[in-house]
C-alpha atoms as a PDB file:
ATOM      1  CA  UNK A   1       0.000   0.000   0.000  1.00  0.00           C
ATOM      2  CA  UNK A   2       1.227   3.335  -1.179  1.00  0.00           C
ATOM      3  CA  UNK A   3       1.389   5.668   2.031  1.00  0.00           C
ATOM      4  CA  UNK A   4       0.764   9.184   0.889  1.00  0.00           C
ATOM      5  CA  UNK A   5       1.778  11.957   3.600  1.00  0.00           C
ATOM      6  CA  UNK A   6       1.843  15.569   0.755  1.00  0.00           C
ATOM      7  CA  UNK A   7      -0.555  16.903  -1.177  1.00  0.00           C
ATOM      8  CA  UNK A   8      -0.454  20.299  -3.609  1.00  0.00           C
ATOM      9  CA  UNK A   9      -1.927  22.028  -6.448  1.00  0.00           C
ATOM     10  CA  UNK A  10       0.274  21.519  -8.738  1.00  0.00           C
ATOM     11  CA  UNK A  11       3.319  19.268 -10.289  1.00  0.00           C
ATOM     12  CA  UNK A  12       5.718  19.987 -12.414  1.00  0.00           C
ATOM     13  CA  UNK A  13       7.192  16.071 -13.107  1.00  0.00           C
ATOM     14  CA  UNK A  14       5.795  12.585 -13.778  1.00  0.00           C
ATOM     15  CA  UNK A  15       2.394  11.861 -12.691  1.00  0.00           C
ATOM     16  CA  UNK A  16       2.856   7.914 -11.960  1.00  0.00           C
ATOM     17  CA  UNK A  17      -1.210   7.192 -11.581  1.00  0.00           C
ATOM     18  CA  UNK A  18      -3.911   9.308 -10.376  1.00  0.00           C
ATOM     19  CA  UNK A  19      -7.174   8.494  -8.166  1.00  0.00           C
ATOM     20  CA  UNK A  20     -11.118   9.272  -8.265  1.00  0.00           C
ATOM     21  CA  UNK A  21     -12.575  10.861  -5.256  1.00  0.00           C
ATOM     22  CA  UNK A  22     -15.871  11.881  -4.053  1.00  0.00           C
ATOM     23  CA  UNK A  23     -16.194  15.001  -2.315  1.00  0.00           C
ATOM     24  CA  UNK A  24     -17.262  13.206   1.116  1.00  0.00           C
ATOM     25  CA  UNK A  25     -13.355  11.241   1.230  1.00  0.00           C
ATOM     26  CA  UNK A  26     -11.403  14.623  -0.433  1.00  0.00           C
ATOM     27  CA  UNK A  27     -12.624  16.708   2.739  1.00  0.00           C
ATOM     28  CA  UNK A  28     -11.048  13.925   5.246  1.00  0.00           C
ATOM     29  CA  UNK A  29      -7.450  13.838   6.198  1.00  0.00           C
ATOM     30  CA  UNK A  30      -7.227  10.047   6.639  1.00  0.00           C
ATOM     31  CA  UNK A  31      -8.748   6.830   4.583  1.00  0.00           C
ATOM     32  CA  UNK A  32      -7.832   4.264   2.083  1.00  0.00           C
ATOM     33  CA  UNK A  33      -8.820   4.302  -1.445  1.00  0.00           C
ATOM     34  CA  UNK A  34      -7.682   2.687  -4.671  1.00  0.00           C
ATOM     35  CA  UNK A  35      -5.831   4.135  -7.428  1.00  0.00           C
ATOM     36  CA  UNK A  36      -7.056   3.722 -11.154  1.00  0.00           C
ATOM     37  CA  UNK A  37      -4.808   0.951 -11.894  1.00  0.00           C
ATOM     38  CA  UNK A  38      -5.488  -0.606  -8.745  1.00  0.00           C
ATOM     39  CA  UNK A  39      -3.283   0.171  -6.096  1.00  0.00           C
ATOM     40  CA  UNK A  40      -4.213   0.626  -2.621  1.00  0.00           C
ATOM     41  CA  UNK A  41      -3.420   3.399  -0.866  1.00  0.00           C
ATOM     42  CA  UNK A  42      -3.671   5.083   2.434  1.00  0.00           C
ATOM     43  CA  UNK A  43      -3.830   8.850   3.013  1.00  0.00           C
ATOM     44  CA  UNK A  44      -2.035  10.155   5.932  1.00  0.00           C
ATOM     45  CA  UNK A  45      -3.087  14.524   5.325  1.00  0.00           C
ATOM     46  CA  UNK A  46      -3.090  17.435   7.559  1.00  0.00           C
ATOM     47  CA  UNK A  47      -6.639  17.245   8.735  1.00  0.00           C
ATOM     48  CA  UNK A  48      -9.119  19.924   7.456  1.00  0.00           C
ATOM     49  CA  UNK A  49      -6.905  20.242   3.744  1.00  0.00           C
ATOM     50  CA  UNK A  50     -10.128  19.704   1.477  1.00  0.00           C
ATOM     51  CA  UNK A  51      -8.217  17.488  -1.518  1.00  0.00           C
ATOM     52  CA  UNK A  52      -9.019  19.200  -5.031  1.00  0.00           C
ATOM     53  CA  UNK A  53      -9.877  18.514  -8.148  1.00  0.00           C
ATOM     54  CA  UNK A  54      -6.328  18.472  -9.875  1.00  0.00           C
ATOM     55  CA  UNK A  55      -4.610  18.133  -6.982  1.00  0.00           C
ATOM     56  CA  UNK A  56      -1.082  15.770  -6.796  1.00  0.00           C
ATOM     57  CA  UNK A  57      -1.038  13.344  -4.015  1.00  0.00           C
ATOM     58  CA  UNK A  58       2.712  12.459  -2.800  1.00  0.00           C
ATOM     59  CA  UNK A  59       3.541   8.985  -1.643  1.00  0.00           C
ATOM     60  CA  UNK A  60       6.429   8.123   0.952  1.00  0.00           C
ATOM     61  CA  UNK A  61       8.508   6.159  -1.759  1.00  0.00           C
ATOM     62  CA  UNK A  62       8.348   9.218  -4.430  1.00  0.00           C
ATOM     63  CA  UNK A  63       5.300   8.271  -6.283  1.00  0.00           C
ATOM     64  CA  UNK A  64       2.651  10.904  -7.616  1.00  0.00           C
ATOM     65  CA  UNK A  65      -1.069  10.740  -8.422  1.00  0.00           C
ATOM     66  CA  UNK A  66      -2.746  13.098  -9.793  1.00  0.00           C
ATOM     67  CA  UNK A  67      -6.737  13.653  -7.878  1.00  0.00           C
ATOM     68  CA  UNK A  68      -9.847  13.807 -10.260  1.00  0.00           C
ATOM     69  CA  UNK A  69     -13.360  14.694  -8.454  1.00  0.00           C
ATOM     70  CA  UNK A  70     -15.439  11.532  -8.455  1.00  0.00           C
ATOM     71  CA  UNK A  71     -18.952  12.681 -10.434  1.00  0.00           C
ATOM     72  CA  UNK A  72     -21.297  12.684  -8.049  1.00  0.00           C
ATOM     73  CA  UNK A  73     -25.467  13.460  -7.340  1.00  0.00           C
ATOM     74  CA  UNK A  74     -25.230  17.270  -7.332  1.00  0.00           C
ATOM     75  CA  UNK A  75     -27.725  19.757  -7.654  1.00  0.00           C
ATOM     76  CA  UNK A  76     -26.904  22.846  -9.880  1.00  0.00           C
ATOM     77  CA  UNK A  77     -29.343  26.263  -9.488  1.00  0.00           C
ATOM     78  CA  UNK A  78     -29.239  28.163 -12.365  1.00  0.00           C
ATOM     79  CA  UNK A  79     -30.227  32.187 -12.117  1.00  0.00           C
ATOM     80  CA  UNK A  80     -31.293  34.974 -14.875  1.00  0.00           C
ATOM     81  CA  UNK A  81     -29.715  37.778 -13.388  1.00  0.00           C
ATOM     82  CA  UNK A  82     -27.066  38.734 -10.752  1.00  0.00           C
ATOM     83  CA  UNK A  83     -29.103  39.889  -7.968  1.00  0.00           C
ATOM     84  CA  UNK A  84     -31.105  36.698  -7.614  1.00  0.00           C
ATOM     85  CA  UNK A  85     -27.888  34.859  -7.475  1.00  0.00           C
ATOM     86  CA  UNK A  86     -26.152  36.873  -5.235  1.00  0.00           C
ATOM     87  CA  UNK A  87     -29.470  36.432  -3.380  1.00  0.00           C
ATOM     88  CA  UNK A  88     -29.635  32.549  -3.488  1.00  0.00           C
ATOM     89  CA  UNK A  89     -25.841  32.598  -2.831  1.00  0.00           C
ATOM     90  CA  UNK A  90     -25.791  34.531   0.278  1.00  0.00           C
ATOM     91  CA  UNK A  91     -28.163  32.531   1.710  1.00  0.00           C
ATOM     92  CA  UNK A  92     -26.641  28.958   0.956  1.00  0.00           C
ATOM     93  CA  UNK A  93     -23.765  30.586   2.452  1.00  0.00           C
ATOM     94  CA  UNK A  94     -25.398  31.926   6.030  1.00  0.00           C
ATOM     95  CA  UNK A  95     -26.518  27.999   6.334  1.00  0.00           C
ATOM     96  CA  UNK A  96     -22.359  27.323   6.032  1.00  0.00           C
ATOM     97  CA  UNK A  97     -23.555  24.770   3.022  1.00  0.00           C
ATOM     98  CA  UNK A  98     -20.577  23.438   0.956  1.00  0.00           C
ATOM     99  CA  UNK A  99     -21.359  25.171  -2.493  1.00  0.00           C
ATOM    100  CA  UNK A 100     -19.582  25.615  -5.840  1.00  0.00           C
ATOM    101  CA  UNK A 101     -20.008  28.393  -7.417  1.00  0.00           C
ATOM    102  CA  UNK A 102     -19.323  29.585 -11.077  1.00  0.00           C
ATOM    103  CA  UNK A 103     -21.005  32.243 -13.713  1.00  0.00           C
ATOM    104  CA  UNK A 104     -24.804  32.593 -12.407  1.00  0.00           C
ATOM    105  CA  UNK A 105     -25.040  29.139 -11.412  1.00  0.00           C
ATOM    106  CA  UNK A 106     -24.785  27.404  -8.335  1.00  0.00           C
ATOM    107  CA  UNK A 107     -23.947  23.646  -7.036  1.00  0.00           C
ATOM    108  CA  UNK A 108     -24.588  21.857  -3.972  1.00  0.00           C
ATOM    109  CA  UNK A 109     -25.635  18.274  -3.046  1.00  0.00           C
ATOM    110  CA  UNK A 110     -29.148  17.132  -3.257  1.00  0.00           C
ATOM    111  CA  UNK A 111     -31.211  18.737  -0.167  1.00  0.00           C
ATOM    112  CA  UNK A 112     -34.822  19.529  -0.895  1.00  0.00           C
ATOM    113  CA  UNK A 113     -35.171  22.084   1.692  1.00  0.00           C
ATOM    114  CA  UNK A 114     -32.184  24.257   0.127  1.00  0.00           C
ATOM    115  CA  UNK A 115     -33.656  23.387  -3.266  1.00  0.00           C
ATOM    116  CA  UNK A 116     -36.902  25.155  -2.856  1.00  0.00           C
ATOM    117  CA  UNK A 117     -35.317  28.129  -0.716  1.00  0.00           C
ATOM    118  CA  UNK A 118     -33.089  28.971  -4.105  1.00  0.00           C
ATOM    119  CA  UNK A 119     -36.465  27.806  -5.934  1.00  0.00           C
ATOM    120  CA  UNK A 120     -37.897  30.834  -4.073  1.00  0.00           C
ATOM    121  CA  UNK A 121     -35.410  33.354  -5.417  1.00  0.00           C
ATOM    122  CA  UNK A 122     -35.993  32.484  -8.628  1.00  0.00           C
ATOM    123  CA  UNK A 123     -33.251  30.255  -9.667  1.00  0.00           C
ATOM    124  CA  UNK A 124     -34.310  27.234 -11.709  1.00  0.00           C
ATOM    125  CA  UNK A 125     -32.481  23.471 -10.160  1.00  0.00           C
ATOM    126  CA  UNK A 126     -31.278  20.112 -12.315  1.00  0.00           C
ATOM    127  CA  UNK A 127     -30.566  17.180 -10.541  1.00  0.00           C
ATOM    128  CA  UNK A 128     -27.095  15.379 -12.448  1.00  0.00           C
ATOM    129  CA  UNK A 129     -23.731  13.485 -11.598  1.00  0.00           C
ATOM    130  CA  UNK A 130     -21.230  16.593 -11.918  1.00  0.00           C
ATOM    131  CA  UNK A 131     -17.752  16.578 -10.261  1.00  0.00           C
ATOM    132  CA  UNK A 132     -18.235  18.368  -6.950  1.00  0.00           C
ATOM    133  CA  UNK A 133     -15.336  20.915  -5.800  1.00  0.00           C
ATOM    134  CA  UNK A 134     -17.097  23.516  -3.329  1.00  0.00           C
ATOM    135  CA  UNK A 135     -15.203  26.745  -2.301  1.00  0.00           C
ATOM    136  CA  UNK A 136     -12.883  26.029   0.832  1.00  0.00           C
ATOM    137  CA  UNK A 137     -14.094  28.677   3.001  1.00  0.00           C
ATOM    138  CA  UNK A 138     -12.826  32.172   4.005  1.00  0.00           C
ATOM    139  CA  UNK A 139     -10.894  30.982   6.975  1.00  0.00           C
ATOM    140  CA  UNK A 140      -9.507  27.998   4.774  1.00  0.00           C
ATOM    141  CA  UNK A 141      -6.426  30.189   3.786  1.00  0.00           C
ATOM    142  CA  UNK A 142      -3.624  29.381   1.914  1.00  0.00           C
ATOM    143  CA  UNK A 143      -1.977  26.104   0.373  1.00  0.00           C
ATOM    144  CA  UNK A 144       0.460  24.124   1.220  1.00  0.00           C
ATOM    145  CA  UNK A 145       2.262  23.109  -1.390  1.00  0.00           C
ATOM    146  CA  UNK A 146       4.710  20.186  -1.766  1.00  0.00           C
ATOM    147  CA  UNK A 147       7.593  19.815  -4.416  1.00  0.00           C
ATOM    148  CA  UNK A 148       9.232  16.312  -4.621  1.00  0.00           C
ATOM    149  CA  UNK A 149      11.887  17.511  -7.347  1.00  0.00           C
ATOM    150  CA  UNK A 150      14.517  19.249  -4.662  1.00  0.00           C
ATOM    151  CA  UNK A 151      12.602  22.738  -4.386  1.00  0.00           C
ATOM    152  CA  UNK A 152      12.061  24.225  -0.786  1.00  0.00           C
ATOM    153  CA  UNK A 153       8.372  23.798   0.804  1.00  0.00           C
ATOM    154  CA  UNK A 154       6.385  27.214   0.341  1.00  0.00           C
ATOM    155  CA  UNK A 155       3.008  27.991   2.449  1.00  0.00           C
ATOM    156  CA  UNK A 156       1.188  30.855   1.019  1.00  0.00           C
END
């Protein structure tokens, strides 16, 4: 099993494999997962790092994977102008709901109750499988970023 301790945004040298993760196991800071060629692995993170789409994953022995966001049930609100959605987004966010957010439209997972509130504002839902990568948070700073190629470690 491949024990990974490092994660960071980016990577500039051989990706050896990469792994599919739902939202639910990138917000955790330990668990055990397989990689797409099927390797196990274990992750061994700073706990409260929320794993990214695109992310590189560093292993003990010098190995890299690259992360890709598992699609998953999501719901995606769609609004007409930018008052509604600043609206509907203000209020996901007072309810501290994990959202992602991008031109007039946002995502979140399936709740009915948050559904109709956004409903309410005038935004119009879909229910899909999307990849799911909510904002981290205002107090969820900088990144930590890793370099197994002989550079120093930076935190921003």
């Amino acid at each position: 099993m491949l024990k990974i301790t490092h994660r960071s945004d980016h990577h500039h040298g051989e990706i050896n494999d990469s792994v599919i993760l739902p939202y639910a196991l990138r917000q955790k800071g330990r668990f055990k997962a397989k990689t797409k060629t099927g390797q196990d692995i274990g992750v061994f993170l700073v706990r409260g790092e929320v794993i990214q789409d695109g992310d590189c994953l560093f292993s003990e022995c010098g190995k890299v994977l690259k992360v890709e966001a598992e699609p998953e049930a999501v719901v995606t609100a769609l609004a007409t102008d930018w008052m509604t959605f600043a609206k509907a987004c203000y209020h996901l966010g007072n309810r501290h709901v994990p959202m992602e957010i991008g031109e007039m439209w946002v995502r979140f997972q399936p709740d009915h109750v948050l559904e109709e509130m956004v409903e309410l504002f005038g935004l119009k839902c879909s229910h899909h499988n999307a990849s799911f990568t909510p904002e981290n948070g205002a107090y969820h700073g900088g990144h930590h970023h890793h370099h197994s190629h002989g550079e120093q470690e930076h935190t921003h």
